[in-house]
Protein backbone atom coordinates (compact mmCIF):
# COMPACT_ATOMS: atom_id res chain seq x y z
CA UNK A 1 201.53 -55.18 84.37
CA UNK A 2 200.17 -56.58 87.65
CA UNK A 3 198.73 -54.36 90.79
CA UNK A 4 201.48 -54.89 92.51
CA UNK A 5 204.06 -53.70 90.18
CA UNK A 6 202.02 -50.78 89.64
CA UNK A 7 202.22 -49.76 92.91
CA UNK A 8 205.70 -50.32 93.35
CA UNK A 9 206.20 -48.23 90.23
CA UNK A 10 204.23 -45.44 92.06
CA UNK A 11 206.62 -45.72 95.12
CA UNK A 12 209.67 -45.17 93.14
CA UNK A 13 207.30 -41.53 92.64
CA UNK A 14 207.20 -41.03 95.99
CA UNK A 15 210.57 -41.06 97.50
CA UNK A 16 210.23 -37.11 97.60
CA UNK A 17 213.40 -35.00 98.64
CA UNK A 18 212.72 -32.68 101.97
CA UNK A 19 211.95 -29.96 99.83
CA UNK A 20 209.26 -31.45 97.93
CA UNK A 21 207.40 -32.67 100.83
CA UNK A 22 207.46 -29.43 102.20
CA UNK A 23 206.43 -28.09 99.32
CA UNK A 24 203.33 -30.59 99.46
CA UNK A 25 202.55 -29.99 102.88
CA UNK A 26 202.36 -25.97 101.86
CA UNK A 27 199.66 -26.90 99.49
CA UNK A 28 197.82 -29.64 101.90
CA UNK A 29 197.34 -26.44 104.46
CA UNK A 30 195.40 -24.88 101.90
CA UNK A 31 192.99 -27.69 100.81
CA UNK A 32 192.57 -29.45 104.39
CA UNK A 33 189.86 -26.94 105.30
CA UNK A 34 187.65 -28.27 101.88
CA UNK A 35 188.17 -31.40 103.26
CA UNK A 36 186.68 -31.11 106.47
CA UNK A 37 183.88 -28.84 104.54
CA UNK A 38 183.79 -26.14 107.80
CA UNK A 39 184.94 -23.01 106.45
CA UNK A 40 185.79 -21.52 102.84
CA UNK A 41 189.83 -21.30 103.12
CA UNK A 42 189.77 -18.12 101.04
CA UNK A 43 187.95 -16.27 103.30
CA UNK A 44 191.08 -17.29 105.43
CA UNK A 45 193.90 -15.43 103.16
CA UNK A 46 191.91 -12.15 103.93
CA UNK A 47 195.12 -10.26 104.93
CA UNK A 48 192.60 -8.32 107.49
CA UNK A 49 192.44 -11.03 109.75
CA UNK A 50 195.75 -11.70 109.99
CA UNK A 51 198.19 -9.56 112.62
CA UNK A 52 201.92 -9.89 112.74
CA UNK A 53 204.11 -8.33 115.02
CA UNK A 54 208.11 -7.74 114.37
CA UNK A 55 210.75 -9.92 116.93
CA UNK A 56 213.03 -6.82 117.83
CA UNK A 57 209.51 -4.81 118.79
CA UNK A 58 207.60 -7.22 120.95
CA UNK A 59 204.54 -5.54 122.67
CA UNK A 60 205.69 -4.17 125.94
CA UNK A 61 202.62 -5.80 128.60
CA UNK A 62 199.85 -4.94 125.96
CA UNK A 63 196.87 -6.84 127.13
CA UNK A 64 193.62 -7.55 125.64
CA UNK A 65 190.75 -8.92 127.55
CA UNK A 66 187.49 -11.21 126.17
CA UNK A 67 184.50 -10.53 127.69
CA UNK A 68 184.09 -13.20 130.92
CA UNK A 69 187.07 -15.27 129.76
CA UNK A 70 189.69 -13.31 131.07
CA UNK A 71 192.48 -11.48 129.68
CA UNK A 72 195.74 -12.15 127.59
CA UNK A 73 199.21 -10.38 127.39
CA UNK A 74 202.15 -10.48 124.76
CA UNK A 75 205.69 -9.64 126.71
CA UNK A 76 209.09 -9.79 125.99
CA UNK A 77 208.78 -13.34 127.54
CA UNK A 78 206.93 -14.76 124.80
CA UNK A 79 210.06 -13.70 122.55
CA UNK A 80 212.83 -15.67 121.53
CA UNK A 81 214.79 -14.98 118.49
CA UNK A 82 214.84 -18.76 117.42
CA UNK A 83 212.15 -20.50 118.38
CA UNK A 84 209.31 -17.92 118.81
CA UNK A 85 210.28 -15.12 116.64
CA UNK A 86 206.79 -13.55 116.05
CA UNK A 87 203.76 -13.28 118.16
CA UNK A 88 200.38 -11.71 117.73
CA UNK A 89 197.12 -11.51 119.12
CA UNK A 90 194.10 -14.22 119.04
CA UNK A 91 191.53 -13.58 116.44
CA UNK A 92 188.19 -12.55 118.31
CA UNK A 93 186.02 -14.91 119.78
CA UNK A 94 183.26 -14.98 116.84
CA UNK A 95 185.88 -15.77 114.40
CA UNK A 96 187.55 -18.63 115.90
CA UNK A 97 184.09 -19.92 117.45
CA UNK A 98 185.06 -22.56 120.06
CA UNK A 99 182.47 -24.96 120.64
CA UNK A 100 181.80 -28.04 122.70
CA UNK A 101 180.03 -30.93 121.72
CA UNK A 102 178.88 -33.65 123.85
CA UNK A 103 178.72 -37.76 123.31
CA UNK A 104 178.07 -40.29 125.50
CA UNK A 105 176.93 -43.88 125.46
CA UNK A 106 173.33 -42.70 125.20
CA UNK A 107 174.06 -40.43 121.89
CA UNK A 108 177.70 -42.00 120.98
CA UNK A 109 176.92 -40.84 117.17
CA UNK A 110 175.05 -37.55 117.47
CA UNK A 111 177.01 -35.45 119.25
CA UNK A 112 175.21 -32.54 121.27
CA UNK A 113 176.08 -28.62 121.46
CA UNK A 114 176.98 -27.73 124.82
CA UNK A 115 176.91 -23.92 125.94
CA UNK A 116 177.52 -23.28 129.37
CA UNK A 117 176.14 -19.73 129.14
CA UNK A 118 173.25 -21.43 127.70
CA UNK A 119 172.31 -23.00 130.73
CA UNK A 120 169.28 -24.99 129.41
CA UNK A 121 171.98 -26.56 126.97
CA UNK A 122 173.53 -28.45 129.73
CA UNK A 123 170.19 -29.20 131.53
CA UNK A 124 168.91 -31.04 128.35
CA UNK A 125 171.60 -33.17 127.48
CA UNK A 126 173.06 -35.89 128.31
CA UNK A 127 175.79 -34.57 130.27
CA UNK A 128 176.33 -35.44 134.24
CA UNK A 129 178.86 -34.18 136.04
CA UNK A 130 179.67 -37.07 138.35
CA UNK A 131 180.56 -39.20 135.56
CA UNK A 132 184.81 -38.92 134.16
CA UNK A 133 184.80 -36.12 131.28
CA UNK A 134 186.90 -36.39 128.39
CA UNK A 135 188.08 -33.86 126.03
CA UNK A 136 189.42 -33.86 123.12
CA UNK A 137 191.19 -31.21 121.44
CA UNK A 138 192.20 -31.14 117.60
CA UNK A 139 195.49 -29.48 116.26
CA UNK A 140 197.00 -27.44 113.28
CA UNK A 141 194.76 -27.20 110.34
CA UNK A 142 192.43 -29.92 111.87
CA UNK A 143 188.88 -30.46 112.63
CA UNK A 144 186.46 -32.35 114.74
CA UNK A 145 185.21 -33.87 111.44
CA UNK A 146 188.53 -35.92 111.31
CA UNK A 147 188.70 -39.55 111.15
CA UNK A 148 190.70 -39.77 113.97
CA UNK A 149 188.88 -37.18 116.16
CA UNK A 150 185.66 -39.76 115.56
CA UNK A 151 187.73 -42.77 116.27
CA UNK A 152 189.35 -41.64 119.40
CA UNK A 153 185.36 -40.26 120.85
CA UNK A 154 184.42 -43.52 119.69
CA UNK A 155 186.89 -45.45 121.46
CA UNK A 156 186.68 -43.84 124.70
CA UNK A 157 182.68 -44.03 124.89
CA UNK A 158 183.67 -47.43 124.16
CA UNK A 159 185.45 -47.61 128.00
CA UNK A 160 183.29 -46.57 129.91
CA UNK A 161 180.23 -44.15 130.84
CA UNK A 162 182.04 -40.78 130.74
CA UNK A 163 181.23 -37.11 129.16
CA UNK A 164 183.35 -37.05 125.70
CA UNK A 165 183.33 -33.75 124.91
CA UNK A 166 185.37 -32.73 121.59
CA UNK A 167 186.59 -29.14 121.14
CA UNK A 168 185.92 -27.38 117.80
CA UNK A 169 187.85 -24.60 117.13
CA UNK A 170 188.21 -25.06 113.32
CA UNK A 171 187.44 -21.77 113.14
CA UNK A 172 191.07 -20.66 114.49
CA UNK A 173 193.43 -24.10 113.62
CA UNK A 174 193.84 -23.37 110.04
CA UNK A 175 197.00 -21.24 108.14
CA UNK A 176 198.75 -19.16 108.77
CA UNK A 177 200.61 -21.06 111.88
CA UNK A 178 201.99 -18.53 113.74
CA UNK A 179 198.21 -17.03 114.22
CA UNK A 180 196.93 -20.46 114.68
CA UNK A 181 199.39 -20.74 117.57
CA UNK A 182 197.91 -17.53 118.60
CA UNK A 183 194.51 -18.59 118.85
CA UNK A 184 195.03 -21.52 121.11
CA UNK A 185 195.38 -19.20 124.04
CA UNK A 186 192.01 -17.94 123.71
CA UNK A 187 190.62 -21.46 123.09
CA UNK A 188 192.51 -22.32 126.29
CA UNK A 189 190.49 -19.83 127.74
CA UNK A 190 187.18 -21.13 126.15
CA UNK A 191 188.29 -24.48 127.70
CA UNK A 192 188.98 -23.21 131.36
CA UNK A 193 185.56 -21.37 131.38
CA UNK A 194 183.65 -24.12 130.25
CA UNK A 195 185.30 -26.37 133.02
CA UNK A 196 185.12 -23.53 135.54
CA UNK A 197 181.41 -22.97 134.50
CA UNK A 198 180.25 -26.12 134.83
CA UNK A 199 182.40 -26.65 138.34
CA UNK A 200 180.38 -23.53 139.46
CA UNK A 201 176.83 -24.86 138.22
CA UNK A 202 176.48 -28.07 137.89
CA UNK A 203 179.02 -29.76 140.70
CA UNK A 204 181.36 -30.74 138.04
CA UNK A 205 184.75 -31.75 140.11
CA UNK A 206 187.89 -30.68 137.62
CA UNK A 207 189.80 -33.28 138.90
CA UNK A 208 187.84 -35.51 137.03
CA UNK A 209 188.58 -33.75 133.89
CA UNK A 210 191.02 -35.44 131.61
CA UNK A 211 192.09 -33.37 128.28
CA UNK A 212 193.49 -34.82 124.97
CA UNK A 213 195.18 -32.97 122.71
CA UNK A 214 197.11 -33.62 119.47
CA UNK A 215 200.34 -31.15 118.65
CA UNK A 216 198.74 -27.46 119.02
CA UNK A 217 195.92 -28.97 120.73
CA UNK A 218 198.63 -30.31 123.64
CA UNK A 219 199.79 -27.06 124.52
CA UNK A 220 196.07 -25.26 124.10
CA UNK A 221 194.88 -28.19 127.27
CA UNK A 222 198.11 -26.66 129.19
CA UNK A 223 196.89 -22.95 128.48
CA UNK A 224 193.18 -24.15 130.06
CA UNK A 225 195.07 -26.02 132.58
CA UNK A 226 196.72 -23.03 133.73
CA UNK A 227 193.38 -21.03 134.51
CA UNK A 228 191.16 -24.11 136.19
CA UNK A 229 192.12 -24.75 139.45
CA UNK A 230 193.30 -28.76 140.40
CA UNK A 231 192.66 -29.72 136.55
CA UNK A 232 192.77 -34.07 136.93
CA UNK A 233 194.85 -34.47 133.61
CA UNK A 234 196.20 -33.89 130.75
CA UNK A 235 197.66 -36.06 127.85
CA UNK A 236 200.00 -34.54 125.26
CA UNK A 237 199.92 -36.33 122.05
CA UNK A 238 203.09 -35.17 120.31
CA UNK A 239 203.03 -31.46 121.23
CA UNK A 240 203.93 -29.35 118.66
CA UNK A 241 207.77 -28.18 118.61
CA UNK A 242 207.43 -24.35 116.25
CA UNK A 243 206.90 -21.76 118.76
CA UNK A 244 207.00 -24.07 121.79
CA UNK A 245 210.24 -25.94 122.14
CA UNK A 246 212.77 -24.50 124.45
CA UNK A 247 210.53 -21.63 125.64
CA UNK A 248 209.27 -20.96 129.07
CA UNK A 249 206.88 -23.14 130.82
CA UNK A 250 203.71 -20.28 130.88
CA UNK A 251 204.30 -20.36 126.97
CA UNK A 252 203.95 -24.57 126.22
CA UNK A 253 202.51 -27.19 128.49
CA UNK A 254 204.39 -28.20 131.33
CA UNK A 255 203.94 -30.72 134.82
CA UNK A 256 202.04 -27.62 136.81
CA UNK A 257 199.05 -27.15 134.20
CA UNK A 258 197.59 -30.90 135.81
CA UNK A 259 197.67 -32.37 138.54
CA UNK A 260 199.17 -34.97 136.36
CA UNK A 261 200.57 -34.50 132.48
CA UNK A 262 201.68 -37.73 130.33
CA UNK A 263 202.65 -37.24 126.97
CA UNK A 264 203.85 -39.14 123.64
CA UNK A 265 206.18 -37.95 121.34
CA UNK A 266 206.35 -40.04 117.99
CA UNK A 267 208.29 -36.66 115.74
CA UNK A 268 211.01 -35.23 117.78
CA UNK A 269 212.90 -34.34 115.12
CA UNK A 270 214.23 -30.47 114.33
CA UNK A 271 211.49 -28.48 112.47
CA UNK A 272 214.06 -28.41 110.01
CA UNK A 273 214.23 -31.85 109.29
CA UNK A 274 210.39 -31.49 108.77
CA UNK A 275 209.60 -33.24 112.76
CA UNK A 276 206.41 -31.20 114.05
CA UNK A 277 206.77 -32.49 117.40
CA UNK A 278 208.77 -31.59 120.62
CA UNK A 279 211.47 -33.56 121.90
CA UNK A 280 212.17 -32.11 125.37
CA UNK A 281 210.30 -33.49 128.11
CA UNK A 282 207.10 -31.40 129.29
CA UNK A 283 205.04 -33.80 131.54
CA UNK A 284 205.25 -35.77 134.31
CA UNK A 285 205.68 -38.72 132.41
CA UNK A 286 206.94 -38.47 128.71
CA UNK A 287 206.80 -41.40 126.38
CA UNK A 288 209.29 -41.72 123.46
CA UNK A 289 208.16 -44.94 121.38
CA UNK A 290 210.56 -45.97 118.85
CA UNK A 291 212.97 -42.60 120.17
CA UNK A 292 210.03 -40.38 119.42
CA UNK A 293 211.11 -39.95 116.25
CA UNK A 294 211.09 -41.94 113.45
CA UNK A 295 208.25 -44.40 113.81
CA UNK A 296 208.20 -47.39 111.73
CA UNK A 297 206.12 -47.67 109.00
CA UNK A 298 206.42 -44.01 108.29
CA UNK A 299 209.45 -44.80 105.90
CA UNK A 300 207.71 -44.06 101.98
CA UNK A 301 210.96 -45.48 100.58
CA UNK A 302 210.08 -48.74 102.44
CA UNK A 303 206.99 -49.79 100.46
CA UNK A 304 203.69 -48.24 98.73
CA UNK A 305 202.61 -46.92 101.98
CA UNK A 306 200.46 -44.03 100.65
CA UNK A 307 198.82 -45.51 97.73
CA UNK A 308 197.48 -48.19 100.22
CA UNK A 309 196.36 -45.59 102.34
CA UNK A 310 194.43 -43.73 99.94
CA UNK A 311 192.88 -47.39 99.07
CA UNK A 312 192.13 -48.59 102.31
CA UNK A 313 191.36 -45.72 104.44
CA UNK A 314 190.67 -42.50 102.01
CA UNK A 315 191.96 -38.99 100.94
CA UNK A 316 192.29 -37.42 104.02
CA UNK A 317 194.33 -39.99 105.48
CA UNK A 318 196.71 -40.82 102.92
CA UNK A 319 197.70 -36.75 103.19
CA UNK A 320 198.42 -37.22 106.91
CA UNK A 321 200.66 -40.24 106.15
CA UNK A 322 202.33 -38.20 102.98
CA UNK A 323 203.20 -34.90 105.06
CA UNK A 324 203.01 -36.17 109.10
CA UNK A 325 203.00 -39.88 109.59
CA UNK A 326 205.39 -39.62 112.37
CA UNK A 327 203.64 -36.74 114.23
CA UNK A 328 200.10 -38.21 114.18
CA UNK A 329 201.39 -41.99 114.92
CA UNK A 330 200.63 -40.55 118.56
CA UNK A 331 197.44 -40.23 118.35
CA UNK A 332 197.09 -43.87 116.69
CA UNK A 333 198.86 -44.76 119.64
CA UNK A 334 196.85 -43.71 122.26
CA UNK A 335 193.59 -44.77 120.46
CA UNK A 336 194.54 -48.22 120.19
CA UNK A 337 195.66 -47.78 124.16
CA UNK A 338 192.29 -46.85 125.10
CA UNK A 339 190.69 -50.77 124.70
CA UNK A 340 193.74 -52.71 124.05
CA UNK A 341 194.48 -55.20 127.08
CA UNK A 342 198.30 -55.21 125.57
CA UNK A 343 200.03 -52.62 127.61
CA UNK A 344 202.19 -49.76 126.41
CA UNK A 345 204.96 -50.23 129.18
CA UNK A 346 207.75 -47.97 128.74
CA UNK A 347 211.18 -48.51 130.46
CA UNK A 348 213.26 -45.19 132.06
CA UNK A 349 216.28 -45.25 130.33
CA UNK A 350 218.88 -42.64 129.57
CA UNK A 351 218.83 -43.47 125.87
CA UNK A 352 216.97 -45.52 123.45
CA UNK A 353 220.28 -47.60 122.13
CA UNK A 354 220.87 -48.16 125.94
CA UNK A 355 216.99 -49.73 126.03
CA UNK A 356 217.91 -51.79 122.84
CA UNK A 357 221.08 -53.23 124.72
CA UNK A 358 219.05 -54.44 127.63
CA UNK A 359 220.05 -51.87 130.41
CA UNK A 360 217.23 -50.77 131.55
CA UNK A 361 214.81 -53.62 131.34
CA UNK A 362 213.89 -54.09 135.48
CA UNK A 363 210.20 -52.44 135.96
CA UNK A 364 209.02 -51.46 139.29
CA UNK A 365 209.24 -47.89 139.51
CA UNK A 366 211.33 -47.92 136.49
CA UNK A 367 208.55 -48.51 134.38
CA UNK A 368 205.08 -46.90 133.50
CA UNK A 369 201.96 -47.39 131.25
CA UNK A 370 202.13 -45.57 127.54
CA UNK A 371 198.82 -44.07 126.69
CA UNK A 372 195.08 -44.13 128.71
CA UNK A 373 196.20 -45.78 131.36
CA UNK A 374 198.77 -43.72 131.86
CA UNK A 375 197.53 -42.57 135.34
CA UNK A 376 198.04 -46.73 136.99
CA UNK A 377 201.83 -46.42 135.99
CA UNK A 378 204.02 -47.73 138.90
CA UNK A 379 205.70 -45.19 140.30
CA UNK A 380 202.45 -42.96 141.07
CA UNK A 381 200.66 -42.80 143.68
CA UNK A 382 196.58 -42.32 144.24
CA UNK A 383 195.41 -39.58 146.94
CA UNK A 384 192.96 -42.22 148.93
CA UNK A 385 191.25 -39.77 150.48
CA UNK A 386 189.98 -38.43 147.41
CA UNK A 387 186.93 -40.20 145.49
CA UNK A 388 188.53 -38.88 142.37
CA UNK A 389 190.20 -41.78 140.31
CA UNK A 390 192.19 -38.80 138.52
CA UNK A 391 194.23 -37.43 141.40
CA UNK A 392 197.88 -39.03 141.29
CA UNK A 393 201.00 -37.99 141.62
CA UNK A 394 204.81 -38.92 141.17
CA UNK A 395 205.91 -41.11 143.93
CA UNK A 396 208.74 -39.93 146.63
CA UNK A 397 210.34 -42.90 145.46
CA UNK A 398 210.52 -42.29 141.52
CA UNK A 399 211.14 -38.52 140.48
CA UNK A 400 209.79 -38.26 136.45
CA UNK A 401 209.55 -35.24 135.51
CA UNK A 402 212.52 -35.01 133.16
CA UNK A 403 212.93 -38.72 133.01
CA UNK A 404 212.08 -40.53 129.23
CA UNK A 405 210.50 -43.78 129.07
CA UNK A 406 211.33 -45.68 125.81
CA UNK A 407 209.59 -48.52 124.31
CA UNK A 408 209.65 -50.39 120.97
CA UNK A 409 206.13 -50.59 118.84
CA UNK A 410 205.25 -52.46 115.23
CA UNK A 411 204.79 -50.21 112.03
CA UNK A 412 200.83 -51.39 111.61
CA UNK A 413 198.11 -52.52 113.67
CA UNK A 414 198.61 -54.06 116.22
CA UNK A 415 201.04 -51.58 117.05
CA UNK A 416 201.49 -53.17 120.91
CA UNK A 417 204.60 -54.78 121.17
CA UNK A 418 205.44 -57.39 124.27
CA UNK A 419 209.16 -56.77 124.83
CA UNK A 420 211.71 -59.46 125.34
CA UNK A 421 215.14 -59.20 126.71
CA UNK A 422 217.31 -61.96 125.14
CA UNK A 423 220.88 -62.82 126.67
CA UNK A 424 223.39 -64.45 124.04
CA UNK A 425 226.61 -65.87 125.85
CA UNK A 426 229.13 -67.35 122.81
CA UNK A 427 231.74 -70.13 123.54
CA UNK A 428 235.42 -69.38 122.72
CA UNK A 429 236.16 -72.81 121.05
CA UNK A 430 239.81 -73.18 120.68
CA UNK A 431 241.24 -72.95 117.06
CA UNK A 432 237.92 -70.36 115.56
CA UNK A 433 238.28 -67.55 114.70
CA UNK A 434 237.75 -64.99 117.86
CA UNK A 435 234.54 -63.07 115.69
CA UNK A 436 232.10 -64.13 112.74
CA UNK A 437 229.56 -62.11 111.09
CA UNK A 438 226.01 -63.47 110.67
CA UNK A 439 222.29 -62.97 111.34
CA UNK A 440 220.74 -64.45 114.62
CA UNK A 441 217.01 -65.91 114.94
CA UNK A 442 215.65 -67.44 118.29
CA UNK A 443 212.45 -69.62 118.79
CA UNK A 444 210.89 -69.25 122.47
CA UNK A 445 208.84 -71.86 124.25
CA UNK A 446 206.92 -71.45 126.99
CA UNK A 447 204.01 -72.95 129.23
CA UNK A 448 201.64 -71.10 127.17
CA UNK A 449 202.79 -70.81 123.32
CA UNK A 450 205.87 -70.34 121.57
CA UNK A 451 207.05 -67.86 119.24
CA UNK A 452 209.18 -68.69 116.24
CA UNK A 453 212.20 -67.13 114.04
CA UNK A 454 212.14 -63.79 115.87
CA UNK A 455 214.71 -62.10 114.00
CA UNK A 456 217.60 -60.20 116.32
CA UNK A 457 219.22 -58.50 113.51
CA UNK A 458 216.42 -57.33 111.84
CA UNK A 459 218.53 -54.23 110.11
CA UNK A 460 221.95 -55.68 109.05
CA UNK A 461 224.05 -58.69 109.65
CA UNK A 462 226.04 -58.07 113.28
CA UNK A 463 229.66 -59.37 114.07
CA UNK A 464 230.24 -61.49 116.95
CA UNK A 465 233.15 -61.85 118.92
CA UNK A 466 233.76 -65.38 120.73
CA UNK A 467 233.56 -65.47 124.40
CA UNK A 468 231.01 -62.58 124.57
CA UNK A 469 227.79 -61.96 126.25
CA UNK A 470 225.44 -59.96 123.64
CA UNK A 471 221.95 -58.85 125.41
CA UNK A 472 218.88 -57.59 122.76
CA UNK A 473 215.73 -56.67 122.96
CA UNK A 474 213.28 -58.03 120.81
CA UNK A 475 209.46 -56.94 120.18
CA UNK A 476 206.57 -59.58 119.51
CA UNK A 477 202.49 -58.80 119.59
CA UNK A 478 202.09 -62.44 121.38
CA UNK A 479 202.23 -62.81 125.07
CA UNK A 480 203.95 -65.88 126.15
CA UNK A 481 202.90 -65.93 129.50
CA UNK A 482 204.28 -68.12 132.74
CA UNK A 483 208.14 -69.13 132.27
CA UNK A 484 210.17 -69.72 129.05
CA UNK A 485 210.98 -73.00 129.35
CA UNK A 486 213.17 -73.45 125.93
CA UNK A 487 215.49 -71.00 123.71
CA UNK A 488 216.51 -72.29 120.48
CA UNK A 489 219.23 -69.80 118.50
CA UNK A 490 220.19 -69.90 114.93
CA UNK A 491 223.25 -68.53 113.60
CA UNK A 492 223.33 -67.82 109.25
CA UNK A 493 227.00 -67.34 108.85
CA UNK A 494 227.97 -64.73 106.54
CA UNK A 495 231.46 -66.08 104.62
CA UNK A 496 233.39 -63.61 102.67
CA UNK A 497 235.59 -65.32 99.73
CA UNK A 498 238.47 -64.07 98.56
């Protein structure tokens, strides 16, 4: 038996039922933390750590403050019998631990601890607050030792000469969730002081702060947003839906915690059909690649996705793809956005099928940049009398917040995708028959290259009607460039015999 029919053996394994993934993921939340080798996950299940509150007897404006971070209050705002049907307190600070550690291109491998009421901390590192800062901020039971945490610091230090500071709070991301989603208001309020500190001390300007964070991580940057004062950005990467979708805006991130908020969902579905992600917009711009839900290549019925995984890329990886591929394809996304000179431009559109059909395919306003560059999108505007390159807003001319820009991406690396709009106009011979059923392919030729056999009907065979105009929209990595100067079709008739 070849490799290759061993692996496709193994996939036949792995087309799980919804229950059985679940009932993996259950058992992933418990051996993640051995993984990333920073706490014992026992010492987690100590029931003494762990505070739960009943729906129908919310705290009435209990508060609880933390030292010189501020305080925190559970009302019957925080409620909702659906999506936010528990709440309870952060654990304290010790437990959770939030640190900050510091790379830049003069120590891009060994990061440094930064402790801002540590003052000599900040004075001996490598830290300067004119420079851009970016942070990054991990989600659910995730640490900064994971891949992609390294690969996204590496990336952006990579870009340019900025302050990449990633945000550990291992210490408070781990099971159970609804304590997890707890502690990311008192890491927001780690975040804001550190900011606000280093404002105060060292000159730091927050509008050249820029915060990344992946599912709890998203709304844990809107929590710091909301206590630092003209905050540059943030960038949601797939926020995380349990707890968050549909509740008030001081409970998840929305627009006012930045002066600007772009965000990426990749797994809008219902928590019930296992999608961690929201799928209402919360930013000023909100990306939905692929609908934001189902991202190709996530499909383990299509081919022996996780057993290459585990090959090419390890353990820890292959468990993401198993129990999340969709929700972390965001953060995949807006790595490879960070250096890639292929933009990520997404198209307003009221729907993704209308994007498909061509409808909304006109940029100017109507368009905008997926990922880093989020903040050049047409359709914002730059304050000029501000030497911040973070400060932009919405245009008067283009309202987003609300809007969804859709785009189409590939299932691997590279996952850019140059969009083309193709136009089909059939004849109406006399004597055909008025439809036929077939698959289309089209060859483009341009100035600059030419791309063969794009296939239109990539997903089924499509019946066409004589004497009518069919408009697609097709996704290729190459860029033509200048004008197409040829378009060659061809039609595989499907005949059905009787």
């Amino acid at each position: 038996m070849n490799a290759k029919h061993m692996i496709g053996e193994g996939m036949h394994q792995l087309q799980l039922t919804a229950r059985l993934r679940l009932m993996l993921w259950c058992i992933l939340l418990g051996l993640q933390p051995a993984f990333g080798g920073i706490l014992d996950p026992f010492n987690w299940a100590r029931s003494d750590r762990i505070e739960v509150n009943i729906p129908w007897l919310p705290f009435e404006n209990e508060t609880r403050c933390y030292d010189d971070l501020g305080c925190l209050n559970i009302t019957r705002s925080w409620y909702h019998l659906i999506h936010r049907p528990f709440n309870v307190f952060p654990l304290p600070r010790v437990v959770i631990n939030t640190r900050f550690i510091l790379y830049t291109k003069k120590n891009p491998t060994d990061g440094q601890l930064l402790n801002v009421n540590v003052n000599k901390t900040i004075v001996k590192s490598n830290f300067k607050s004119h420079r851009l800062t970016k942070m990054i901020i991990h989600g659910f039971i995730d640490t900064p030792l994971s891949n992609w945490v390294s690969e996204m610091k590496d990336e952006l230090v990579k870009a340019g000469d900025y302050n990449v500071v990633v945000v550990d709070w291992a210490g408070g991301s781990l099971p159970l969730y609804t304590q997890a989603t707890a502690n990311t208001r008192l890491v927001g309020l780690e975040v804001a002081h550190f900011v606000n500190t280093l404002q105060r001390d060292h000159g730091l300007n927050p509008l050249d702060v820029h915060i990344i964070g992946h599912s709890l991580g998203a709304h844990t940057a809107g929590y710091a947003g909301e206590r630092i004062q003209g905050l540059g950005r943030i960038t949601g990467l797939d926020p995380a839906e349990p707890y968050f979708q549909g509740m008030p805006t001081h409970v998840r991130l929305d627009p006012t915690d930045a002066e600007f908020v772009d965000v990426i969902h990749t797994d809008g579905k219902s928590i019930f059909l296992l999608g961690y992600g929201m799928s209402q917009p919360v930013g000023h711009l909100d990306f939905y690649p692929n609908n934001g839900k189902e991202q190709p290549g996530c499909d383990l019925t299509e081919g022996p996705l996780v057993p290459l995984t585990l090959v090419k890329q390890g353990l820890e990886e292959a468990s993401r793809v198993l129990v999340a591929c969709n929700h972390v394809r965001a953060i995949k996304l807006f790595t490879d956005s960070i250096n890639n000179k292929c933009p990520y431009i997404g198209h307003q559109c009221p729907s993704y099928q209308h994007f498909l059909a061509g409808k909304c395919f006109h940029c100017g306003h109507g368009c905008a940049i997926m990922g880093f560059h989020a903040d050049s999108s047409p359709g914002l505007i730059t304050d000029k009398n501000n030497n911040s390159e973070n400060e932009v807003y919405p245009s008067e001319e283009q309202e987003t917040i609300g809007a969804k820009y859709y785009l189409s991406t590939g299932k691997e690396m590279p996952f850019c995708q140059r969009h083309y709009r193709i136009a089909i106009q059939l004849a109406n011979p006399k004597g055909a028959e008025s439809w036929v059923q077939g698959f289309l392919k089209v060859t483009l030729l341009s100035d600059r290259g030419v791309i063969r056999g794009m296939d239109l009907t990539p997903a089924n065979y499509v019946k066409l009607e004589h004497g009518t105009t069919y408009t697609i929209v097709v996704t290729n990595p190459m860029d033509l460039g200048g004008k197409v100067r040829k378009v060659t079709f061809q039609i595989f008739f499907i005949i059905f015999s009787q």
